[in-house]
PDB file of N, CA and C in Angstrom:
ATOM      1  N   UNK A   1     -18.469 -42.683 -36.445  1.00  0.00           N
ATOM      2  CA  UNK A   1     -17.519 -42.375 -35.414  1.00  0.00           C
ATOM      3  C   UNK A   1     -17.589 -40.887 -35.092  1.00  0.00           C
ATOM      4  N   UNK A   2     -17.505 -40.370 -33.538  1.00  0.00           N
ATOM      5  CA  UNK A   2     -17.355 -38.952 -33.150  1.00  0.00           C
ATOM      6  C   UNK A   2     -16.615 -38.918 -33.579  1.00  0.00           C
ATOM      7  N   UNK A   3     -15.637 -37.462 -33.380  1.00  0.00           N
ATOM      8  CA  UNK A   3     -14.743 -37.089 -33.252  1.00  0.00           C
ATOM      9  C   UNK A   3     -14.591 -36.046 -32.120  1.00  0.00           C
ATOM     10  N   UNK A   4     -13.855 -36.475 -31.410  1.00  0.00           N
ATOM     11  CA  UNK A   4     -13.409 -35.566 -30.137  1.00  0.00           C
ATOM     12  C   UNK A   4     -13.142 -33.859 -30.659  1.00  0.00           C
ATOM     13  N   UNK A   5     -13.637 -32.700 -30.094  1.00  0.00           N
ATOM     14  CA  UNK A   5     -13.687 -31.640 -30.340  1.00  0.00           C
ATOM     15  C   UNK A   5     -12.652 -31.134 -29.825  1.00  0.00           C
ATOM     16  N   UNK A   6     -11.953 -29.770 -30.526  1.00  0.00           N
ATOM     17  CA  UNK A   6     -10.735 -29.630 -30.315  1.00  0.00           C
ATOM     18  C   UNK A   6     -11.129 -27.898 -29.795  1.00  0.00           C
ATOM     19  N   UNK A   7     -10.284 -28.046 -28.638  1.00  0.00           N
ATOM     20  CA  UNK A   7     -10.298 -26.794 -28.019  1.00  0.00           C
ATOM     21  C   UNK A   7      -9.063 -26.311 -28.166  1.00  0.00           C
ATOM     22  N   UNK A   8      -9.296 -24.891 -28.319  1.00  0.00           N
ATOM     23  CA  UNK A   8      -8.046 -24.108 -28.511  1.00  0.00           C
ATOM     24  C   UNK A   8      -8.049 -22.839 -26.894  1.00  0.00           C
ATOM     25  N   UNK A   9      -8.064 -22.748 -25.925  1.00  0.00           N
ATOM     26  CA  UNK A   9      -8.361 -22.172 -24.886  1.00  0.00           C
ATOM     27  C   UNK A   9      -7.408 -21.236 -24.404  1.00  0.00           C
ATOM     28  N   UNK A  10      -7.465 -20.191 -24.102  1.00  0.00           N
ATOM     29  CA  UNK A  10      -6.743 -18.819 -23.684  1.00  0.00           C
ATOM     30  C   UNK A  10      -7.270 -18.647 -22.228  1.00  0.00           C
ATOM     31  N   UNK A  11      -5.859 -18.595 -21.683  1.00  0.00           N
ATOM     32  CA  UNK A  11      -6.106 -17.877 -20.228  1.00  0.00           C
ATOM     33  C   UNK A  11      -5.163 -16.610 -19.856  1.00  0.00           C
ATOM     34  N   UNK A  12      -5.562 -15.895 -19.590  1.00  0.00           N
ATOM     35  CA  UNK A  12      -5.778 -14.520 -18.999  1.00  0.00           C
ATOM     36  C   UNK A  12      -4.500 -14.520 -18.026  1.00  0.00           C
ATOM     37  N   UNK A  13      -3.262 -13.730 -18.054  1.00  0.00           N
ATOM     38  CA  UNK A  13      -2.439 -13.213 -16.829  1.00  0.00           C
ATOM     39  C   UNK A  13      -2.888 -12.417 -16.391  1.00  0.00           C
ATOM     40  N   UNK A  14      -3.340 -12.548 -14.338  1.00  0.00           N
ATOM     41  CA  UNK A  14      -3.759 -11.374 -13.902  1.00  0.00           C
ATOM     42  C   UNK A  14      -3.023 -11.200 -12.498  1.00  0.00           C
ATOM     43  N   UNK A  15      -2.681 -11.011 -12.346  1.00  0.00           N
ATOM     44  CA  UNK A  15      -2.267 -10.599 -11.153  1.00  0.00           C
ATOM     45  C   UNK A  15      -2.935  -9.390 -10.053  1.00  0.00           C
ATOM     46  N   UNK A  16      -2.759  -9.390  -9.032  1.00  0.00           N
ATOM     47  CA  UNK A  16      -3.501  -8.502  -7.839  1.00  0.00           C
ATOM     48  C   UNK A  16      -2.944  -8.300  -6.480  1.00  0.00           C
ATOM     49  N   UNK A  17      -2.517  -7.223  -6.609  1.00  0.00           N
ATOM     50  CA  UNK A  17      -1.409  -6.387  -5.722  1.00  0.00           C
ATOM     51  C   UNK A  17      -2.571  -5.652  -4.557  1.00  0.00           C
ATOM     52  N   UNK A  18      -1.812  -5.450  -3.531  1.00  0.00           N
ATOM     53  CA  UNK A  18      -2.234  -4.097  -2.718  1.00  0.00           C
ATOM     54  C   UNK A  18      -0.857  -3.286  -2.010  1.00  0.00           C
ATOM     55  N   UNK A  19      -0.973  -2.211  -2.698  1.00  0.00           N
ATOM     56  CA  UNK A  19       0.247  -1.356  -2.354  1.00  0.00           C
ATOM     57  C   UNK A  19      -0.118  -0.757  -0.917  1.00  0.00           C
ATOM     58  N   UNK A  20       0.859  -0.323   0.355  1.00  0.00           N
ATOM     59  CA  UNK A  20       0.554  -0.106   1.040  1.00  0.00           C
ATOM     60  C   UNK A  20       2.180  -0.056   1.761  1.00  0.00           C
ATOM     61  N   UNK A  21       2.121   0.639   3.046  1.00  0.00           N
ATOM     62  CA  UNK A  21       3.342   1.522   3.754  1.00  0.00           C
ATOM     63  C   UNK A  21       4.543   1.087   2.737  1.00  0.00           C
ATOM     64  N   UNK A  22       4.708   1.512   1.299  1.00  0.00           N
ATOM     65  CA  UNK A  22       5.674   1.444   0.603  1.00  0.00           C
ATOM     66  C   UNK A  22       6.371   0.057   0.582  1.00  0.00           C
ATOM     67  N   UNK A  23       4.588  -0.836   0.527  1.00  0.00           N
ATOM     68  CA  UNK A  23       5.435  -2.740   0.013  1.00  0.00           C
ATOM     69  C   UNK A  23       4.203  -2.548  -1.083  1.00  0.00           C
ATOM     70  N   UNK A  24       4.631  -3.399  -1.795  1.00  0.00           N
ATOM     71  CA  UNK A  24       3.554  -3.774  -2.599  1.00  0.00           C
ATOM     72  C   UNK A  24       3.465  -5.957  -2.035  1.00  0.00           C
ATOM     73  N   UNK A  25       2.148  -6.046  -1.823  1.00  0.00           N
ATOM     74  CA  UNK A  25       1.876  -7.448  -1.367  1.00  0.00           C
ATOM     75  C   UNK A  25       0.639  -7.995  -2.000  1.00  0.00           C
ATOM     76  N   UNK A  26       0.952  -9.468  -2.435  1.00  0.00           N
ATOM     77  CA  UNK A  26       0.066 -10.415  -3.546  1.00  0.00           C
ATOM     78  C   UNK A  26      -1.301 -10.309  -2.542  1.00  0.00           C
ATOM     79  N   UNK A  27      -2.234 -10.045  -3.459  1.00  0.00           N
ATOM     80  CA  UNK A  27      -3.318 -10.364  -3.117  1.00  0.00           C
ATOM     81  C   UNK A  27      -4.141 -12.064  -3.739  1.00  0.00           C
ATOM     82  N   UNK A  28      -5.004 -12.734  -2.809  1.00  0.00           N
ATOM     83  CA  UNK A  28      -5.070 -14.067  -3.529  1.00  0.00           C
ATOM     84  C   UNK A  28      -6.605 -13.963  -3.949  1.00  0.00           C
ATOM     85  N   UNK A  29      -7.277 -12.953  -3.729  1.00  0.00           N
ATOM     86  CA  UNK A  29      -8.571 -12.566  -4.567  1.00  0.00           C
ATOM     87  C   UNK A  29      -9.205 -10.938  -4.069  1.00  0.00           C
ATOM     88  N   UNK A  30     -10.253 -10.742  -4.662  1.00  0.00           N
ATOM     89  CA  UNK A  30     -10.983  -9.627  -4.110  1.00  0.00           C
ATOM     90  C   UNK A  30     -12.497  -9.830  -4.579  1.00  0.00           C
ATOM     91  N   UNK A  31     -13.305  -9.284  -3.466  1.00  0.00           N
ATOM     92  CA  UNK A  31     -14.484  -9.696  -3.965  1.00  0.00           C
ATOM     93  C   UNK A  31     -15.343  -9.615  -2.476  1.00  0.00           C
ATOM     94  N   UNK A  32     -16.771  -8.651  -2.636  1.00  0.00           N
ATOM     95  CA  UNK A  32     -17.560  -8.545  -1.221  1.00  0.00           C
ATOM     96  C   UNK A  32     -16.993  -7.767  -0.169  1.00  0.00           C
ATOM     97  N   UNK A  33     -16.502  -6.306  -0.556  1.00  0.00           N
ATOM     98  CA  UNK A  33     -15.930  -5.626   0.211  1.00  0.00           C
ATOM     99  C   UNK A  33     -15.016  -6.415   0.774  1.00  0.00           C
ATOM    100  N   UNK A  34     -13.449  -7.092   0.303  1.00  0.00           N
ATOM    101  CA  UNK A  34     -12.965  -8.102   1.085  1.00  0.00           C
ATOM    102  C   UNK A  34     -11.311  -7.622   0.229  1.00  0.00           C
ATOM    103  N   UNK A  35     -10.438  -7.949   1.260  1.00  0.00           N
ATOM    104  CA  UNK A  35      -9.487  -8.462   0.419  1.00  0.00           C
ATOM    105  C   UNK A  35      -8.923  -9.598   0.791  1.00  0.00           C
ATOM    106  N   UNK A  36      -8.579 -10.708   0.308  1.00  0.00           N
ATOM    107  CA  UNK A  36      -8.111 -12.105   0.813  1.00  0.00           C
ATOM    108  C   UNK A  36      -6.500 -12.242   0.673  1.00  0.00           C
ATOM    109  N   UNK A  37      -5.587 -13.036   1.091  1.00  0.00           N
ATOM    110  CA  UNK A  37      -4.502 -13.149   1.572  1.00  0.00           C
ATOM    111  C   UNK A  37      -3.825 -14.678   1.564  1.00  0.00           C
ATOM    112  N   UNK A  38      -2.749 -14.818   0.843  1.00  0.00           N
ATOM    113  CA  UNK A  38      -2.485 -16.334   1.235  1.00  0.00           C
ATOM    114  C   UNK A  38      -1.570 -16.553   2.544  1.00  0.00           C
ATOM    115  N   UNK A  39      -1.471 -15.762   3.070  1.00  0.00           N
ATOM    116  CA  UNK A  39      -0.823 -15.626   4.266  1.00  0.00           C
ATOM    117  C   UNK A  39      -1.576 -14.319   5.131  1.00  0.00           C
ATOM    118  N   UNK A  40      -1.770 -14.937   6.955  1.00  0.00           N
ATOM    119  CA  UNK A  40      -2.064 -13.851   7.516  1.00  0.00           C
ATOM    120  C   UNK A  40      -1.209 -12.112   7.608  1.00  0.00           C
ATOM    121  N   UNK A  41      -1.705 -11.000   7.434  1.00  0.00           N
ATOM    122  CA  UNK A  41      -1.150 -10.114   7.306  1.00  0.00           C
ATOM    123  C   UNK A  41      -1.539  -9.040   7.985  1.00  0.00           C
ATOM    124  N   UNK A  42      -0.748  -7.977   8.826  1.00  0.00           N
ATOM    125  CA  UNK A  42      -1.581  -6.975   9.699  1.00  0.00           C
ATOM    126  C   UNK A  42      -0.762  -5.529   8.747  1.00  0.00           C
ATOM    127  N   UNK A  43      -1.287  -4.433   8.644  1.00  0.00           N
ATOM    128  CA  UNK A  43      -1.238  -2.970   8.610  1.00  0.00           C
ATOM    129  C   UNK A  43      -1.178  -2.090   9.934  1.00  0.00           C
ATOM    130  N   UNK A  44      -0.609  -1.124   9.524  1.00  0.00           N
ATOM    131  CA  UNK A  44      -0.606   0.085  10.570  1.00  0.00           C
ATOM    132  C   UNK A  44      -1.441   0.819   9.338  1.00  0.00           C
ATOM    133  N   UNK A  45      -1.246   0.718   8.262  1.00  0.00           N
ATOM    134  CA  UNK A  45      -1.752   2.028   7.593  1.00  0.00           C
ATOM    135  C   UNK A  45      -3.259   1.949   7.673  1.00  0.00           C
ATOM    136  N   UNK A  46      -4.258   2.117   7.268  1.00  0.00           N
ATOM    137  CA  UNK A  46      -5.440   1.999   6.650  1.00  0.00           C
ATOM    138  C   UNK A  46      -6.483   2.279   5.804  1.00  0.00           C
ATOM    139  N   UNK A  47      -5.031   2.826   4.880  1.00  0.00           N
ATOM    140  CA  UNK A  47      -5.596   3.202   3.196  1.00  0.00           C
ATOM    141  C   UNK A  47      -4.493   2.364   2.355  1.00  0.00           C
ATOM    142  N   UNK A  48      -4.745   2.494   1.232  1.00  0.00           N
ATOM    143  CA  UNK A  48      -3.778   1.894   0.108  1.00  0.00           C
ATOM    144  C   UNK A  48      -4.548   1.654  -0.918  1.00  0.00           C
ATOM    145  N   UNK A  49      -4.137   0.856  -1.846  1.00  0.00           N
ATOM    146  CA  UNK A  49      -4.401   0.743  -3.075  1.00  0.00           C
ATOM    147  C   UNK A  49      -4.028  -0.236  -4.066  1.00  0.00           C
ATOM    148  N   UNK A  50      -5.206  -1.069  -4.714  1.00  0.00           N
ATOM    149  CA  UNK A  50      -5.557  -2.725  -5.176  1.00  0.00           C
ATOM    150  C   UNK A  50      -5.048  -2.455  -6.688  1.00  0.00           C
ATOM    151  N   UNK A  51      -4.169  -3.243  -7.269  1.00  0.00           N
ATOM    152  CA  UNK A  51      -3.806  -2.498  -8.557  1.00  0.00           C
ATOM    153  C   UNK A  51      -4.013  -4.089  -8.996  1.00  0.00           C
ATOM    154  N   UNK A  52      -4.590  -4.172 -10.546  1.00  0.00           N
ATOM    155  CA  UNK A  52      -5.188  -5.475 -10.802  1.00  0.00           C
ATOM    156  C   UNK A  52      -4.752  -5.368 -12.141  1.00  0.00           C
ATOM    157  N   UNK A  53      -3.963  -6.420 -12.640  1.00  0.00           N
ATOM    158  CA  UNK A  53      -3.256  -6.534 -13.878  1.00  0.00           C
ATOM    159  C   UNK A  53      -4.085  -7.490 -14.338  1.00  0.00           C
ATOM    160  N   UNK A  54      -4.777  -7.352 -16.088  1.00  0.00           N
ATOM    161  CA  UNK A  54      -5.216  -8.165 -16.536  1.00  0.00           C
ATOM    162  C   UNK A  54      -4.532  -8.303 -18.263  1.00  0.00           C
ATOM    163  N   UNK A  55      -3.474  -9.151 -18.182  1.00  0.00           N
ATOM    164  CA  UNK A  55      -2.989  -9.543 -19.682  1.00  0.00           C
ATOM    165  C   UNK A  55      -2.345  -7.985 -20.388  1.00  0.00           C
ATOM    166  N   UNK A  56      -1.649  -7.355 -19.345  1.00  0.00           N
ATOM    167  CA  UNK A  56      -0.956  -5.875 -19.625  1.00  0.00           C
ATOM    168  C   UNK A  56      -2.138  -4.629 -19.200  1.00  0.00           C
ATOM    169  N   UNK A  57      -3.541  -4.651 -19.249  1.00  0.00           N
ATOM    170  CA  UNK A  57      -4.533  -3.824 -18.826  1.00  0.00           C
ATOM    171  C   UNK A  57      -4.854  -3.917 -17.321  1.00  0.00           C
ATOM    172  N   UNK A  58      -4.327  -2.473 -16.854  1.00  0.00           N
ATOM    173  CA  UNK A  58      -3.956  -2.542 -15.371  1.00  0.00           C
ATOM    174  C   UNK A  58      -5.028  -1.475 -14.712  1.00  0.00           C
ATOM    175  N   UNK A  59      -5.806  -2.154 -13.832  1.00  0.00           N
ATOM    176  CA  UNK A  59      -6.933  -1.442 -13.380  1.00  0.00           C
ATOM    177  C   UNK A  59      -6.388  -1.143 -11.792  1.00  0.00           C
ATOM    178  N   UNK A  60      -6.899   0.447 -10.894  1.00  0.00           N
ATOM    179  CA  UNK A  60      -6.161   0.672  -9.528  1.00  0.00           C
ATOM    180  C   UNK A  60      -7.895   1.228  -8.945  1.00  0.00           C
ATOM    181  N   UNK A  61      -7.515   0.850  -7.965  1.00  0.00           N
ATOM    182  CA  UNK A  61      -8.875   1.122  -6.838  1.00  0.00           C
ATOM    183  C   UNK A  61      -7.956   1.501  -5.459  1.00  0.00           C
ATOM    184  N   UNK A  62      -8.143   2.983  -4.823  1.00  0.00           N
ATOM    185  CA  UNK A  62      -8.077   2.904  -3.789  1.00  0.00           C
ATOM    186  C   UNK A  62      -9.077   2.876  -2.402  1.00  0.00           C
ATOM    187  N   UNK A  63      -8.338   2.342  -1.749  1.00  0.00           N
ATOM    188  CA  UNK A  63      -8.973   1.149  -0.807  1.00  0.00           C
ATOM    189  C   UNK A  63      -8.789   1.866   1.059  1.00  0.00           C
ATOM    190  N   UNK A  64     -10.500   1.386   1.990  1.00  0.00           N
ATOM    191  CA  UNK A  64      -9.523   2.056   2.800  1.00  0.00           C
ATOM    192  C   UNK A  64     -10.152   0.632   3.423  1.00  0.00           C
ATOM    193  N   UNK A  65      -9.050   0.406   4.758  1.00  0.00           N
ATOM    194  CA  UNK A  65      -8.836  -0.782   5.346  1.00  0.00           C
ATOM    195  C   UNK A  65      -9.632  -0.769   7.059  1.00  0.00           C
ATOM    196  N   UNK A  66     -10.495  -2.201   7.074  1.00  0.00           N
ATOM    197  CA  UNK A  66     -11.112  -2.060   8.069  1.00  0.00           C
ATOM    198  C   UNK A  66     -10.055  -2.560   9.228  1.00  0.00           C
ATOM    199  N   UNK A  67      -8.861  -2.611   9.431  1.00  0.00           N
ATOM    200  CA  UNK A  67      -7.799  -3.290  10.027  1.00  0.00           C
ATOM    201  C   UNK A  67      -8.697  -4.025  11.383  1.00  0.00           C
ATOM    202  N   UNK A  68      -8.656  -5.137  11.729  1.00  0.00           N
ATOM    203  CA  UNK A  68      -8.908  -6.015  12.809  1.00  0.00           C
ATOM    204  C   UNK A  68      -8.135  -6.105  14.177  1.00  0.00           C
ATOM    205  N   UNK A  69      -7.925  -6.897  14.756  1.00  0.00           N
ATOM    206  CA  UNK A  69      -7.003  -6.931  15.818  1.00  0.00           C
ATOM    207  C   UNK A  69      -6.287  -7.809  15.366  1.00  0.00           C
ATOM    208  N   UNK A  70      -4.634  -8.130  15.330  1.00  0.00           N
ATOM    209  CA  UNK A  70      -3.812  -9.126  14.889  1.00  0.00           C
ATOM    210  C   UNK A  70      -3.949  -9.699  13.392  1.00  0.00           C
ATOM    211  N   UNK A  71      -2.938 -10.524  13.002  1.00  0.00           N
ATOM    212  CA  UNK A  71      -2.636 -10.996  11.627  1.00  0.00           C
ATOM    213  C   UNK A  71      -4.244 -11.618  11.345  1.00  0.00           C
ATOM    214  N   UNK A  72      -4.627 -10.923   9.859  1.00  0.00           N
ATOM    215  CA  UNK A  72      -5.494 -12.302   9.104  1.00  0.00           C
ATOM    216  C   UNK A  72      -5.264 -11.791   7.831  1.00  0.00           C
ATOM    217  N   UNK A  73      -5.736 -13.382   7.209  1.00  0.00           N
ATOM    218  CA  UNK A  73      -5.803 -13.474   5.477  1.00  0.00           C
ATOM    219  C   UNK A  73      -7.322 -13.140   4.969  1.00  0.00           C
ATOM    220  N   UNK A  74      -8.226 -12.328   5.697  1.00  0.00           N
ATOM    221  CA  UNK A  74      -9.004 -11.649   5.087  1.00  0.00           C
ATOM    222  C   UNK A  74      -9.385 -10.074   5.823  1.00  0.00           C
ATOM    223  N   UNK A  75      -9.434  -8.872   4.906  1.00  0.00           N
ATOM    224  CA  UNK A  75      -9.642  -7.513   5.706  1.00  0.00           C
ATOM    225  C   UNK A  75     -10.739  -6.917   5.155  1.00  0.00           C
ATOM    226  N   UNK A  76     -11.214  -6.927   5.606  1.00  0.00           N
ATOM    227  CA  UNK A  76     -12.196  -5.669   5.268  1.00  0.00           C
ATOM    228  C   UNK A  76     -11.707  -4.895   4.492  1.00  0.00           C
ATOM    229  N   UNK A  77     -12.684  -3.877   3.291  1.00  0.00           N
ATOM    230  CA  UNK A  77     -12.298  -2.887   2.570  1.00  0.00           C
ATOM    231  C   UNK A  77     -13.622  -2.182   1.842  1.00  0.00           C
ATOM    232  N   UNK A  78     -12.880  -0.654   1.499  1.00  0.00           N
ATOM    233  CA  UNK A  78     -13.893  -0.350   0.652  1.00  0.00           C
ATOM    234  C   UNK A  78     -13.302   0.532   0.071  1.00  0.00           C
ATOM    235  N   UNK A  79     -14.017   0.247  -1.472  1.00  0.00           N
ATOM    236  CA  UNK A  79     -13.375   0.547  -2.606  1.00  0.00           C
ATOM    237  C   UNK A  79     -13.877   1.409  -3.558  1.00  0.00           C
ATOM    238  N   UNK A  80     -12.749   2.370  -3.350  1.00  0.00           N
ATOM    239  CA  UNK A  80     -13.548   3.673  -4.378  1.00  0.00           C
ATOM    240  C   UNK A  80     -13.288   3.551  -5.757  1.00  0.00           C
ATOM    241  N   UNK A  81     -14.156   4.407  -6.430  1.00  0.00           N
ATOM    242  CA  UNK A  81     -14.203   4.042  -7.728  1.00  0.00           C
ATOM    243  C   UNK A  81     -13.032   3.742  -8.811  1.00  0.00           C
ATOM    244  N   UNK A  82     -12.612   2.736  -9.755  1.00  0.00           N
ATOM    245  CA  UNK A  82     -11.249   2.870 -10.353  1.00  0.00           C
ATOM    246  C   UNK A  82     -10.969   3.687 -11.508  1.00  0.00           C
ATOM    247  N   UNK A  83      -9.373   3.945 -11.548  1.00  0.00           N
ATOM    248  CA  UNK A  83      -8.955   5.260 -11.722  1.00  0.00           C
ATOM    249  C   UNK A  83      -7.896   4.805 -13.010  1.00  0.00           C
TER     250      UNK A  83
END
């Protein structure tokens, strides 16, 4: 007889912010000069800054924004080195 293997599995709290005209707003990934959005979203500003919580170890990249015309859930970005 097998016996079914027993996993013991850890997952990671991370969370991913972008601070910006004094909101801070959820980011739903990052990745490819990109920032993604679960909701469409527009800026006036076009700098700010991606602050990425991983399990209390909090990594910040500031970011400057390719802003588009009107609301979207993905923007352009580029990201300087983290700090």
């Amino acid at each position: 007889m097998t016996q079914a293997a027993s996993y013991t599995g850890y997952s990671s709290k991370v969370s991913l912010e972008l601070v910006i005209e004094n909101q801070t707003v959820p980011l739903a990934q990052i990745g490819g000069d990109r920032l993604f959005f679960d909701h469409p979203v527009e800026f006036t500003s076009d700098s700010g800054e991606v602050v990425m919580n991983v399990d209390g170890v909090i990594r910040r990249w500031r970011v400057s924004l390719s802003n588009g015309k009107g609301p979207s859930r993905v923007i352009e970005a580029t990201f300087a080195d983290p700090t």
